[in-house]
PDB file of N, CA and C in Angstrom:
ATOM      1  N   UNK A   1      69.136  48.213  54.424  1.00  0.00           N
ATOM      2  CA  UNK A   1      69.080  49.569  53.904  1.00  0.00           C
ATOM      3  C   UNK A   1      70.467  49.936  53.353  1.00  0.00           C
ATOM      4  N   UNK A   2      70.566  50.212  52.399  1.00  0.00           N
ATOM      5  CA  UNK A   2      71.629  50.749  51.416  1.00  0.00           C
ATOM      6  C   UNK A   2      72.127  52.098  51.810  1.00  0.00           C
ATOM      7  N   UNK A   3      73.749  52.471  51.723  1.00  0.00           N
ATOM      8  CA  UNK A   3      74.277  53.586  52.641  1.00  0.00           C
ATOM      9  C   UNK A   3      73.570  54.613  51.927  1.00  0.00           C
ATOM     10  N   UNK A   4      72.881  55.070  50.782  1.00  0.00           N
ATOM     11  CA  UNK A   4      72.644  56.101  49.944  1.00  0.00           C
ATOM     12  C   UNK A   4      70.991  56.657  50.761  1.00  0.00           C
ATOM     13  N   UNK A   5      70.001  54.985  50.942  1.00  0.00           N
ATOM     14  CA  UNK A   5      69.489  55.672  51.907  1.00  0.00           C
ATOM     15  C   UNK A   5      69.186  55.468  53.403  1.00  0.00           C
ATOM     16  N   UNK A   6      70.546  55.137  53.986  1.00  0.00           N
ATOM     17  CA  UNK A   6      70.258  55.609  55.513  1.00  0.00           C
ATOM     18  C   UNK A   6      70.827  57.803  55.143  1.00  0.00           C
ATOM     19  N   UNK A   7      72.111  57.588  54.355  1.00  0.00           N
ATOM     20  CA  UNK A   7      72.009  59.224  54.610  1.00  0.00           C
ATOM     21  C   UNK A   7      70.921  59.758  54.229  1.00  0.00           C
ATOM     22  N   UNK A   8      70.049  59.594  52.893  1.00  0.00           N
ATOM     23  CA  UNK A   8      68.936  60.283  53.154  1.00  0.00           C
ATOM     24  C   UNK A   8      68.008  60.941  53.986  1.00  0.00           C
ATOM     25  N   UNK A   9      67.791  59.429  54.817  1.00  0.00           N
ATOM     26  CA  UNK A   9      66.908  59.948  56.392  1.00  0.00           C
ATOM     27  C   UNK A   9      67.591  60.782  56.985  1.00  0.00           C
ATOM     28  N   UNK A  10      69.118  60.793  57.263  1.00  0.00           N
ATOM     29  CA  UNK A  10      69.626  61.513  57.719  1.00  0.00           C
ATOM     30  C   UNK A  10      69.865  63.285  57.459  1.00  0.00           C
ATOM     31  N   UNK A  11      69.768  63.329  55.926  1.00  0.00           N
ATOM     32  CA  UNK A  11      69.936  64.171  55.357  1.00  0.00           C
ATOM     33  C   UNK A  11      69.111  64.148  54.132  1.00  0.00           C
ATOM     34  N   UNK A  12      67.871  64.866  54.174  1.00  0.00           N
ATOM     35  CA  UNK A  12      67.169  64.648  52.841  1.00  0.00           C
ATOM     36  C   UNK A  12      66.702  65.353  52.108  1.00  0.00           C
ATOM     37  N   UNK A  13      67.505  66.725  52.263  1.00  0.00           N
ATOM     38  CA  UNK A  13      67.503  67.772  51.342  1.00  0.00           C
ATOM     39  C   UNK A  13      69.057  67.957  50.604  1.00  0.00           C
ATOM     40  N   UNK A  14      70.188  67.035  51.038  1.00  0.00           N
ATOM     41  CA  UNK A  14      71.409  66.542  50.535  1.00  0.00           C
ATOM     42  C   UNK A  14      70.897  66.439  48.943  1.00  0.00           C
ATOM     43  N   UNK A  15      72.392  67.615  48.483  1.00  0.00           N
ATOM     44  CA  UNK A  15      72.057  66.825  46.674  1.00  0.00           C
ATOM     45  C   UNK A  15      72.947  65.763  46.524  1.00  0.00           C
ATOM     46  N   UNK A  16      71.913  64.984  45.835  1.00  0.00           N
ATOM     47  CA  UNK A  16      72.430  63.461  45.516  1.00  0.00           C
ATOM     48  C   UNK A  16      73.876  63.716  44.958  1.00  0.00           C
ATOM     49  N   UNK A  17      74.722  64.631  44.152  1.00  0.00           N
ATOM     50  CA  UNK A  17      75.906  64.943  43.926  1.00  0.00           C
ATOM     51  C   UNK A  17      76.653  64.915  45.542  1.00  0.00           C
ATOM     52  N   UNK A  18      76.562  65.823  46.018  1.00  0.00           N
ATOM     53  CA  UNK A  18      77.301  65.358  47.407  1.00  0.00           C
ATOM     54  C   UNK A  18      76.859  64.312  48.338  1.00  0.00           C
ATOM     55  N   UNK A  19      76.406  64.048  48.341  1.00  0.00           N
ATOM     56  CA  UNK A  19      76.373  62.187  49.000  1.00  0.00           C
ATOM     57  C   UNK A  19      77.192  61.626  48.088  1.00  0.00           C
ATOM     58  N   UNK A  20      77.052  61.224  46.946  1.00  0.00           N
ATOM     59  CA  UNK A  20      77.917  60.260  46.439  1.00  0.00           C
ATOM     60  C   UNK A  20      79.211  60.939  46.534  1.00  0.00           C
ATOM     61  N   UNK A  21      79.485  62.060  46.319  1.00  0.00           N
ATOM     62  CA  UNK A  21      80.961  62.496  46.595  1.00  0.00           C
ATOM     63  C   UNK A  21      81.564  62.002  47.451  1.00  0.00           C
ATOM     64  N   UNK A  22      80.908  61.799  48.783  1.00  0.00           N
ATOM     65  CA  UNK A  22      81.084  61.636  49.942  1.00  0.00           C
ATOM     66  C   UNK A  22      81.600  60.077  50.318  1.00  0.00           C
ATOM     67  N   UNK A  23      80.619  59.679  50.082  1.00  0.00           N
ATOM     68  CA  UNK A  23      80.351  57.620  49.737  1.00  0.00           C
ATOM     69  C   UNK A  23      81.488  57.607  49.079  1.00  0.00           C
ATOM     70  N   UNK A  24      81.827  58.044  47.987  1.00  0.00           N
ATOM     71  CA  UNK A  24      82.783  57.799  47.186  1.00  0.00           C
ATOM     72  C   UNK A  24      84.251  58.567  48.284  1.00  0.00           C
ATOM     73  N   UNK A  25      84.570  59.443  48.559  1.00  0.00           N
ATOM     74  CA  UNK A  25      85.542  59.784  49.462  1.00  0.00           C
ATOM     75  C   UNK A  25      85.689  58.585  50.660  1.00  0.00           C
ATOM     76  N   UNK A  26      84.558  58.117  51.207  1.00  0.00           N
ATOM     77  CA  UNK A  26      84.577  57.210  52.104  1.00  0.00           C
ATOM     78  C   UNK A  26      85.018  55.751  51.713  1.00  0.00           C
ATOM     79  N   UNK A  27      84.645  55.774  50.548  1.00  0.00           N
ATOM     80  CA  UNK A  27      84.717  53.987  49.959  1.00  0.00           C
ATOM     81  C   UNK A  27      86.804  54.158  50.618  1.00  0.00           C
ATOM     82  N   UNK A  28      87.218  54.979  49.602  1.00  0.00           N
ATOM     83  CA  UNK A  28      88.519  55.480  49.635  1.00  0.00           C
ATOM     84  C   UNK A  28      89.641  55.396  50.472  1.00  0.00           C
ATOM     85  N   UNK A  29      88.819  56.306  51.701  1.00  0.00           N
ATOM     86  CA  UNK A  29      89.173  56.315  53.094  1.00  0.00           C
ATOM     87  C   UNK A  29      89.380  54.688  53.893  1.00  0.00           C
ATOM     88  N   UNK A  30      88.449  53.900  53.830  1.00  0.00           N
ATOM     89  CA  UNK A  30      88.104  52.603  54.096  1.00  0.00           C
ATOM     90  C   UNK A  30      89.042  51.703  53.341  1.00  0.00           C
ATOM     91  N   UNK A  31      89.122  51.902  51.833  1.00  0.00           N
ATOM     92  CA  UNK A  31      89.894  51.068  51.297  1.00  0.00           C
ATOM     93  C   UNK A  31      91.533  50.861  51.683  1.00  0.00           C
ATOM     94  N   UNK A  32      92.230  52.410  52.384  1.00  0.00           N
ATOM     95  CA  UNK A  32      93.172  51.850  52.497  1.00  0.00           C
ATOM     96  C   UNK A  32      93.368  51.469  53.757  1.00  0.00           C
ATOM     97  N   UNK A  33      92.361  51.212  54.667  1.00  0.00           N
ATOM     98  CA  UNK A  33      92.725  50.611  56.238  1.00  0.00           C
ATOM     99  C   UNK A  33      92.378  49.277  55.866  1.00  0.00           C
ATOM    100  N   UNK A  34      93.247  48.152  55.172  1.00  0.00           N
ATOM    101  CA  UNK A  34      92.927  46.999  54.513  1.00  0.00           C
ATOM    102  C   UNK A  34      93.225  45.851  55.630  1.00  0.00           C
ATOM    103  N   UNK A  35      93.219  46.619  57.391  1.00  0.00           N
ATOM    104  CA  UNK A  35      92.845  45.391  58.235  1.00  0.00           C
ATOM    105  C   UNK A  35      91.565  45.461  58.654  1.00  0.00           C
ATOM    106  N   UNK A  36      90.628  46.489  58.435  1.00  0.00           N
ATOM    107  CA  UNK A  36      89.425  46.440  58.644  1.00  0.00           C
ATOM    108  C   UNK A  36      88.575  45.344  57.857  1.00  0.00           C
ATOM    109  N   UNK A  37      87.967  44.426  58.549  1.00  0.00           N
ATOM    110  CA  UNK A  37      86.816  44.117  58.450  1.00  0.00           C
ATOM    111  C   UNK A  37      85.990  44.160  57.280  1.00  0.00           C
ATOM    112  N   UNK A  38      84.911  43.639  56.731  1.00  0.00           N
ATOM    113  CA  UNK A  38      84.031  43.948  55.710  1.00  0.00           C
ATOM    114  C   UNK A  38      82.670  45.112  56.609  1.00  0.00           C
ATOM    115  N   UNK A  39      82.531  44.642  57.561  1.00  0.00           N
ATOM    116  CA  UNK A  39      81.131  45.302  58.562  1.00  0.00           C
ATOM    117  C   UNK A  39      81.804  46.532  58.802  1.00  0.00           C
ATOM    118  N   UNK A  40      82.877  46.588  59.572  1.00  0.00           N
ATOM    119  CA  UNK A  40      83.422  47.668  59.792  1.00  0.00           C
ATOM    120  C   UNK A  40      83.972  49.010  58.846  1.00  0.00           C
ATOM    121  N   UNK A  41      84.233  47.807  57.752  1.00  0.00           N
ATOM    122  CA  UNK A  41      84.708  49.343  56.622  1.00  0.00           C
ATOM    123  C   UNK A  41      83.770  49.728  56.162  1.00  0.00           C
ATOM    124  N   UNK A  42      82.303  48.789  56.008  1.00  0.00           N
ATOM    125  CA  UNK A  42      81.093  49.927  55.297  1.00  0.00           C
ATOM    126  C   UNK A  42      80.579  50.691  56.814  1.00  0.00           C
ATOM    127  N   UNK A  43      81.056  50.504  57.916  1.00  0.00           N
ATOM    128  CA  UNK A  43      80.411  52.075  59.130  1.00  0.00           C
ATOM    129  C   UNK A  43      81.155  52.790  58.459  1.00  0.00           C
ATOM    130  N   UNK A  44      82.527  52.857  58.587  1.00  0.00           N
ATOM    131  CA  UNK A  44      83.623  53.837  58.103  1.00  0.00           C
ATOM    132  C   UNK A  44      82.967  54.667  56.940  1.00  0.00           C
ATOM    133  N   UNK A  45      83.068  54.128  56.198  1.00  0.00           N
ATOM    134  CA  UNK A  45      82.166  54.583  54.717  1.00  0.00           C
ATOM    135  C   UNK A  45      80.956  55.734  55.115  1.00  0.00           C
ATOM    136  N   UNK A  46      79.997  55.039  55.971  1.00  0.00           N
ATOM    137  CA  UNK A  46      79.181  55.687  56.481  1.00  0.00           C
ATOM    138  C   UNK A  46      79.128  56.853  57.298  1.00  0.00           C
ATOM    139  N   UNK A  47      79.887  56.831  58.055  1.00  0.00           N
ATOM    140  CA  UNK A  47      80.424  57.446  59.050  1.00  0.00           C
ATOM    141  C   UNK A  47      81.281  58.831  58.064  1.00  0.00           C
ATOM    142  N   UNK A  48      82.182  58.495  57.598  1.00  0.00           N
ATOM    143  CA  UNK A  48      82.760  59.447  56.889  1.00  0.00           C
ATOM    144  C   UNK A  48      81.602  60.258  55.674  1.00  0.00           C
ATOM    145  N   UNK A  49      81.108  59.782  55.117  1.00  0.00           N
ATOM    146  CA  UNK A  49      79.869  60.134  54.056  1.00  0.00           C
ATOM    147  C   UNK A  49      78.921  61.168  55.415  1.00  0.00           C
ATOM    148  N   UNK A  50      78.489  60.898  56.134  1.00  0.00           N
ATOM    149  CA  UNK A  50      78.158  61.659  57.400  1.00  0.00           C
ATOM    150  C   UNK A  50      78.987  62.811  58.059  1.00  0.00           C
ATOM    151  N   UNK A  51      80.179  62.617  58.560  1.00  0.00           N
ATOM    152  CA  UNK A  51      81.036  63.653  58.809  1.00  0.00           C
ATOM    153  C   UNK A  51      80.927  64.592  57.339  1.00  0.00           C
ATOM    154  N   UNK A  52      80.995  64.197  56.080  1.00  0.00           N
ATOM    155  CA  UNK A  52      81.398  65.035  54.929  1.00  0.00           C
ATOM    156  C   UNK A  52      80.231  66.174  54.899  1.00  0.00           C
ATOM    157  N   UNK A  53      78.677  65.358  55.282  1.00  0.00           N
ATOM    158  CA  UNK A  53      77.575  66.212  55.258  1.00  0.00           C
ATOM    159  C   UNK A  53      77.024  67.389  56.213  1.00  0.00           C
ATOM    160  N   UNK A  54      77.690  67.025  57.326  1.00  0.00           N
ATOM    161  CA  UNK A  54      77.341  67.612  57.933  1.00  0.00           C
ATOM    162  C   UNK A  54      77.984  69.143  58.453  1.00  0.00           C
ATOM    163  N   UNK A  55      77.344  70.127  58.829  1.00  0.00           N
ATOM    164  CA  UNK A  55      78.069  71.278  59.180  1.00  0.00           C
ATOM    165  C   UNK A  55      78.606  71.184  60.438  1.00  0.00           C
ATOM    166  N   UNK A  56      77.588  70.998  61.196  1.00  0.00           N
ATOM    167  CA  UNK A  56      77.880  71.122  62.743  1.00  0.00           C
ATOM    168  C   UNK A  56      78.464  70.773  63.110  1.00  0.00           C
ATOM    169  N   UNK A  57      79.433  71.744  64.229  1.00  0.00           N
ATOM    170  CA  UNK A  57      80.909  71.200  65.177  1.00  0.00           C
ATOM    171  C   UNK A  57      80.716  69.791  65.704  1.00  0.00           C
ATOM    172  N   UNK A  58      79.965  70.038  66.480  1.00  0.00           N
ATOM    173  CA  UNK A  58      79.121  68.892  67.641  1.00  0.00           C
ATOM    174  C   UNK A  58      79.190  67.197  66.938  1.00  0.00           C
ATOM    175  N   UNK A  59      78.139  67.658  65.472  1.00  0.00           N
ATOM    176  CA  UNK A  59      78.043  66.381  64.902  1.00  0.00           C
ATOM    177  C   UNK A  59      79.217  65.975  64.432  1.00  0.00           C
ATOM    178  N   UNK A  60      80.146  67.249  63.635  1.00  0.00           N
ATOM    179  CA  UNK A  60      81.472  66.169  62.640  1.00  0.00           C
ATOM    180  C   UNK A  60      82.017  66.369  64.104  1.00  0.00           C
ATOM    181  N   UNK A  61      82.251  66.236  65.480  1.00  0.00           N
ATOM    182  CA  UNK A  61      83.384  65.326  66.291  1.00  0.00           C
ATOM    183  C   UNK A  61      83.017  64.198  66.729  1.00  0.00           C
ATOM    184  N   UNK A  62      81.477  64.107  66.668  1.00  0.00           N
ATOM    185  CA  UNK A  62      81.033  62.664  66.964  1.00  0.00           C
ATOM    186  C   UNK A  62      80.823  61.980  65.862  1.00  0.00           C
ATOM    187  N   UNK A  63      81.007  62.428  64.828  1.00  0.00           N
ATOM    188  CA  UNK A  63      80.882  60.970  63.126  1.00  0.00           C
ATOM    189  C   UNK A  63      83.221  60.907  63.267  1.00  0.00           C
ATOM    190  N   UNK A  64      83.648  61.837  63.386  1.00  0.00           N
ATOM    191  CA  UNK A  64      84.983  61.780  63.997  1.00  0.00           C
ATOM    192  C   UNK A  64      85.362  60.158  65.076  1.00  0.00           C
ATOM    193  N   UNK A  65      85.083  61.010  65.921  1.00  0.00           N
ATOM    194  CA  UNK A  65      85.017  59.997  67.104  1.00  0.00           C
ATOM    195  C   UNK A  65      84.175  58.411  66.475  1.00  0.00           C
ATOM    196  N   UNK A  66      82.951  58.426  66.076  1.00  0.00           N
ATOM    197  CA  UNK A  66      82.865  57.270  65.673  1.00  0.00           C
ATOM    198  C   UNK A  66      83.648  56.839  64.575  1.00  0.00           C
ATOM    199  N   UNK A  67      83.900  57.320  63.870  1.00  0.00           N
ATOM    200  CA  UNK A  67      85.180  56.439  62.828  1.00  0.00           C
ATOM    201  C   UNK A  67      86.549  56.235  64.058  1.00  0.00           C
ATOM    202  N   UNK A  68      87.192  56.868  64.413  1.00  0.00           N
ATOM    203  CA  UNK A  68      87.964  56.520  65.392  1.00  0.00           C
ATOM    204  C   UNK A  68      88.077  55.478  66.224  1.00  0.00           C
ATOM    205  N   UNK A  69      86.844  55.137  67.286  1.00  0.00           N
ATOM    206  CA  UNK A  69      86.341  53.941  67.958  1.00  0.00           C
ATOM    207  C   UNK A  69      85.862  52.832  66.800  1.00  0.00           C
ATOM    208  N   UNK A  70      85.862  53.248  65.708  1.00  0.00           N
ATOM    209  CA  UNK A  70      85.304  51.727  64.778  1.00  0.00           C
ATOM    210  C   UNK A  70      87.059  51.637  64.489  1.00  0.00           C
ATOM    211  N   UNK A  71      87.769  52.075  63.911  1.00  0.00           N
ATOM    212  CA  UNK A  71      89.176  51.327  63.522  1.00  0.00           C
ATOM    213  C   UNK A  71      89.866  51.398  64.613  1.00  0.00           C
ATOM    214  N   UNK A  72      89.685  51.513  65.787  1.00  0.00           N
ATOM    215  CA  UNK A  72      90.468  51.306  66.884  1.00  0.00           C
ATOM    216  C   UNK A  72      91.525  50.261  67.443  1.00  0.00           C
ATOM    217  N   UNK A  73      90.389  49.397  67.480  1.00  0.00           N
ATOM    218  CA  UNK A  73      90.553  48.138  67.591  1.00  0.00           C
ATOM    219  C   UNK A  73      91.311  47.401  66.555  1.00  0.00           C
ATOM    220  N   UNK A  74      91.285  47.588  65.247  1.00  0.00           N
ATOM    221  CA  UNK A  74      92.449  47.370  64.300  1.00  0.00           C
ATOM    222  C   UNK A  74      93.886  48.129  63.815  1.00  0.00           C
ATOM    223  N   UNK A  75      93.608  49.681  64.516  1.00  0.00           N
ATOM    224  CA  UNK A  75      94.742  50.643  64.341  1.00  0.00           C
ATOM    225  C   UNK A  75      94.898  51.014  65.572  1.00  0.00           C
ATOM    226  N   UNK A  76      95.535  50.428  66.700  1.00  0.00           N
ATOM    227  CA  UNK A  76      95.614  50.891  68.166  1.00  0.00           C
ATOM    228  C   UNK A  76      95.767  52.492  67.982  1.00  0.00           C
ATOM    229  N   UNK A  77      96.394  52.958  67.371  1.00  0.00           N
ATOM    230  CA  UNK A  77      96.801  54.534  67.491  1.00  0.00           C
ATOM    231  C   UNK A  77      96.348  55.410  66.878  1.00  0.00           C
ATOM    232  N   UNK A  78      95.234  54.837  66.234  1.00  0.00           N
ATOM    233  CA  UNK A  78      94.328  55.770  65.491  1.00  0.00           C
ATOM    234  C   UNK A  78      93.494  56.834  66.587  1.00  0.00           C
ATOM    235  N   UNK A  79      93.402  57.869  66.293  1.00  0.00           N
ATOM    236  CA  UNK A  79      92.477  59.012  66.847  1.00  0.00           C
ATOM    237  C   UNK A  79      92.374  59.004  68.054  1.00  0.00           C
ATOM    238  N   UNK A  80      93.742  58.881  68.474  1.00  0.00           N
ATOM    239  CA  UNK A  80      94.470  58.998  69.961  1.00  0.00           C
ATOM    240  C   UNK A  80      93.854  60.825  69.918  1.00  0.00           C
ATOM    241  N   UNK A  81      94.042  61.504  69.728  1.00  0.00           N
ATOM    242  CA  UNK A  81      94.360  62.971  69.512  1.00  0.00           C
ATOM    243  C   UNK A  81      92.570  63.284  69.695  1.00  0.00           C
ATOM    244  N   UNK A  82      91.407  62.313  68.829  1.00  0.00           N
ATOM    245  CA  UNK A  82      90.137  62.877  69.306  1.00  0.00           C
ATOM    246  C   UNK A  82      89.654  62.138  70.335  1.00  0.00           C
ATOM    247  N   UNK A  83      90.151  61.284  71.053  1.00  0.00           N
ATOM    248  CA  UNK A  83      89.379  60.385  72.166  1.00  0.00           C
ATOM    249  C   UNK A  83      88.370  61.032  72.898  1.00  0.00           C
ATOM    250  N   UNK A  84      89.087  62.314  73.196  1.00  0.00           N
ATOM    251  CA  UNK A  84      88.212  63.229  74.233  1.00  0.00           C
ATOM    252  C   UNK A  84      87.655  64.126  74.040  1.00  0.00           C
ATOM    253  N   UNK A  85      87.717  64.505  72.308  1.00  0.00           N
ATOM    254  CA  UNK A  85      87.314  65.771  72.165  1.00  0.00           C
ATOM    255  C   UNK A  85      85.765  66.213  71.997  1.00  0.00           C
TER     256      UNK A  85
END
């Protein structure tokens, strides 16, 4: 499944203008953490394209937190600051 439509399911009254905004902000984001992974930089992608869509507190600290725990492991000091939030 292609990132354009897992957000769909996720979001499927999203205008196709902001998803790709998003995807595209994410490609971005991903591109410059250039020790990540190929698997890992398209979650990132995902993950961020998700945080961008969404309103809710709740959800953007957990698409947060999951980008955080995905580059972790390659940026020890990344999202020290949301671990717990």
């Amino acid at each position: 499944m292609q990132i354009h439509d897992r957000i769909r399911t996720v979001f499927p009254h999203a205008p196709a203008s902001e998803i790709e905004r998003w995807i595209a902000g994410g490609r971005d984001y991903a591109a410059k953490l250039d020790r990540l992974p190929a698997q890992e930089r398209e979650a990132v992608c995902q993950f961020f394209a998700l945080y961008g869509l969404t309103t809710e507190d709740y959800y953007r600290r957990a698409m947060r937190r999951a980008i955080d725990v995905t580059i972790r492991p390659f940026y020890p000091g990344a999202g020290v600051e949301h671990a717990d939030a």
